[in-house]
N, C-alpha and C. Protein backbone atom coordinates (compact mmCIF):
# COMPACT_ATOMS: atom_id res chain seq x y z
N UNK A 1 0.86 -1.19 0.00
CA UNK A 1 0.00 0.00 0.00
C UNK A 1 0.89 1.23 0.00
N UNK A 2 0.56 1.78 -0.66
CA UNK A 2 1.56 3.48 -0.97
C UNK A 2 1.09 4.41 -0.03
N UNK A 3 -0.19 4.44 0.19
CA UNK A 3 -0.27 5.54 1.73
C UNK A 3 -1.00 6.67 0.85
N UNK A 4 -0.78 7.31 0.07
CA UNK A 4 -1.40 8.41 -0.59
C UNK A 4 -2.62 8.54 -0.70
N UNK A 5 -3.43 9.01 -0.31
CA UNK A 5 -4.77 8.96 -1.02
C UNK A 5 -5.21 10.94 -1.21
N UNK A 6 -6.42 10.69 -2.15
CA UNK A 6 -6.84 11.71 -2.25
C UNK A 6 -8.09 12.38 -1.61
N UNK A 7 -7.88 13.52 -0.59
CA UNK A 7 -9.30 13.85 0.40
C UNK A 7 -10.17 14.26 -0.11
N UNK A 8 -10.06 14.64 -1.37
CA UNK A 8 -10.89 15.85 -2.30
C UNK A 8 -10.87 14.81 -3.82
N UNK A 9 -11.81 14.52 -4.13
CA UNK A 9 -11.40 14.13 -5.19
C UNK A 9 -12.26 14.67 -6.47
N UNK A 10 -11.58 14.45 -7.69
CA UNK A 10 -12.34 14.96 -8.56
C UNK A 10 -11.65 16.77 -8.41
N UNK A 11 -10.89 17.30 -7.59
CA UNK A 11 -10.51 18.52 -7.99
C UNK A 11 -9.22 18.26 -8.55
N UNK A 12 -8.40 18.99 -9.61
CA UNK A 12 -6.84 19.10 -10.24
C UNK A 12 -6.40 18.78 -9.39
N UNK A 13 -5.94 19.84 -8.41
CA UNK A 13 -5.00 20.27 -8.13
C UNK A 13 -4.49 18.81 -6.71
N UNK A 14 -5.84 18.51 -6.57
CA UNK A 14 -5.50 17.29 -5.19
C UNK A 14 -5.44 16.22 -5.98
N UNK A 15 -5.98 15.99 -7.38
CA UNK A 15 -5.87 14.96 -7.87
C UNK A 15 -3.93 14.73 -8.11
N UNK A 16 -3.61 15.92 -8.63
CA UNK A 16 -2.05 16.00 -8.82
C UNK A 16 -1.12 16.10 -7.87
N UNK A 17 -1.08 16.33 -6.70
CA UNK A 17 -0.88 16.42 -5.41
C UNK A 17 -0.50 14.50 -5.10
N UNK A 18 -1.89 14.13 -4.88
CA UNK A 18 -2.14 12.85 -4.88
C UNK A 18 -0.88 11.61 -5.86
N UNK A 19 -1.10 12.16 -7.01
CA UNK A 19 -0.37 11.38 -8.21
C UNK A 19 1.40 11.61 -7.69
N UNK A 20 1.82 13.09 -7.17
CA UNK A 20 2.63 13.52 -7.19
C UNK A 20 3.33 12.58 -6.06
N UNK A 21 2.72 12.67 -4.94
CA UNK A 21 3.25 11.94 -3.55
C UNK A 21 3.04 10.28 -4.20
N UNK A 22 1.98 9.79 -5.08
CA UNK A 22 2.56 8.45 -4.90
C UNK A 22 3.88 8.23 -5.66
N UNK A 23 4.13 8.80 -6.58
CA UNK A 23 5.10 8.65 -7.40
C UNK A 23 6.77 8.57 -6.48
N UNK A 24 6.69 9.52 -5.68
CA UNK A 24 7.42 10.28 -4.86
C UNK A 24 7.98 8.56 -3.86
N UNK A 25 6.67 8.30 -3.40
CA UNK A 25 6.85 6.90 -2.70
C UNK A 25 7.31 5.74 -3.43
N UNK A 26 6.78 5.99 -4.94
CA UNK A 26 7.52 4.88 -5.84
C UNK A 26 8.76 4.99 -6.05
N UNK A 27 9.43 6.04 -5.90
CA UNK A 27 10.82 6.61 -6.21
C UNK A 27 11.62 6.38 -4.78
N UNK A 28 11.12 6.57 -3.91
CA UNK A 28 11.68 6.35 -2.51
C UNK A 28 12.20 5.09 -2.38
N UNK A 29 11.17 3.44 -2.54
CA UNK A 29 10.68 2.91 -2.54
C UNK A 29 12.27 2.17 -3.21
N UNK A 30 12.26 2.48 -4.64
CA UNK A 30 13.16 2.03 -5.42
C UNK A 30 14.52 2.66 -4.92
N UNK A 31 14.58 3.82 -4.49
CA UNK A 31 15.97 3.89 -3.97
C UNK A 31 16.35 3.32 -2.96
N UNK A 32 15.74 2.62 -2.23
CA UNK A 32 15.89 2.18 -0.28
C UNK A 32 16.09 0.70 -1.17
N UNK A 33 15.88 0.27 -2.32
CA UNK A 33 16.38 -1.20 -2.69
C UNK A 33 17.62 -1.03 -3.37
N UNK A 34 18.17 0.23 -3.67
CA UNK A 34 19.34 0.23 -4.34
C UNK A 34 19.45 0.70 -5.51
N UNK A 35 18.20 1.83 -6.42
CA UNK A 35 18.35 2.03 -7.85
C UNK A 35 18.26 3.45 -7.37
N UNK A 36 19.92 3.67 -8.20
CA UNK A 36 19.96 5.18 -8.34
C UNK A 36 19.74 5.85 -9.59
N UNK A 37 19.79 4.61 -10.68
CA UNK A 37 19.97 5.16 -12.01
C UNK A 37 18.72 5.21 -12.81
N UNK A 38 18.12 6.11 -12.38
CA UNK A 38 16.51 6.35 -12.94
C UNK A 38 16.49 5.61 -14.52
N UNK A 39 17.39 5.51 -15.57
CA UNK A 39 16.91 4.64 -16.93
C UNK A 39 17.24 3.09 -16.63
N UNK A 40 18.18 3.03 -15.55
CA UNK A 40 18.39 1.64 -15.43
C UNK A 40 17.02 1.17 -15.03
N UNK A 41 16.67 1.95 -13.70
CA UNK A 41 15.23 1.27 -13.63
C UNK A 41 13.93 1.25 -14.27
N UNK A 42 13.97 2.42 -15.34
CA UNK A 42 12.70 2.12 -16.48
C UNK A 42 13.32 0.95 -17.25
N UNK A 43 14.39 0.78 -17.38
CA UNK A 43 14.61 -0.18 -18.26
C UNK A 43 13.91 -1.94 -17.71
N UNK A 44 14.53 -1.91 -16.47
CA UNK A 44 13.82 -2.88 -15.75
C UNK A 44 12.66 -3.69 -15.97
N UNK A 45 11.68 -1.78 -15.36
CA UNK A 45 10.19 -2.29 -15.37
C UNK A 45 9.45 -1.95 -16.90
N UNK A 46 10.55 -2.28 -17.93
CA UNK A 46 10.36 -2.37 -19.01
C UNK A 46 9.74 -0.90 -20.17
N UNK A 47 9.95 -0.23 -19.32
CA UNK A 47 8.77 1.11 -19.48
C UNK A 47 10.11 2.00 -20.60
């Protein structure tokens, strides 16, 4: 579970807020396992 949620929904600005912090946790997430090299890890998850 990522923890983020949105209190307001359906407005921009919390919707992006929202998107912003999970991303933030996905990035955290991947560095605390050891990826510093942001293309190494799109490469990974194939993206």
């Amino acid at each position: 579970m990522l923890g983020p949620t949105n209190p307001q929904p359906h407005q921009a600005l919390a919707d992006t807020q929202s998107c912003a912090r999970a991303a933030l946790c996905l990035l955290d997430g991947a560095a605390a396992a050891g990826f510093y090299d942001f293309d190494s890890l799109l490469a990974q998850l194939g993206i």
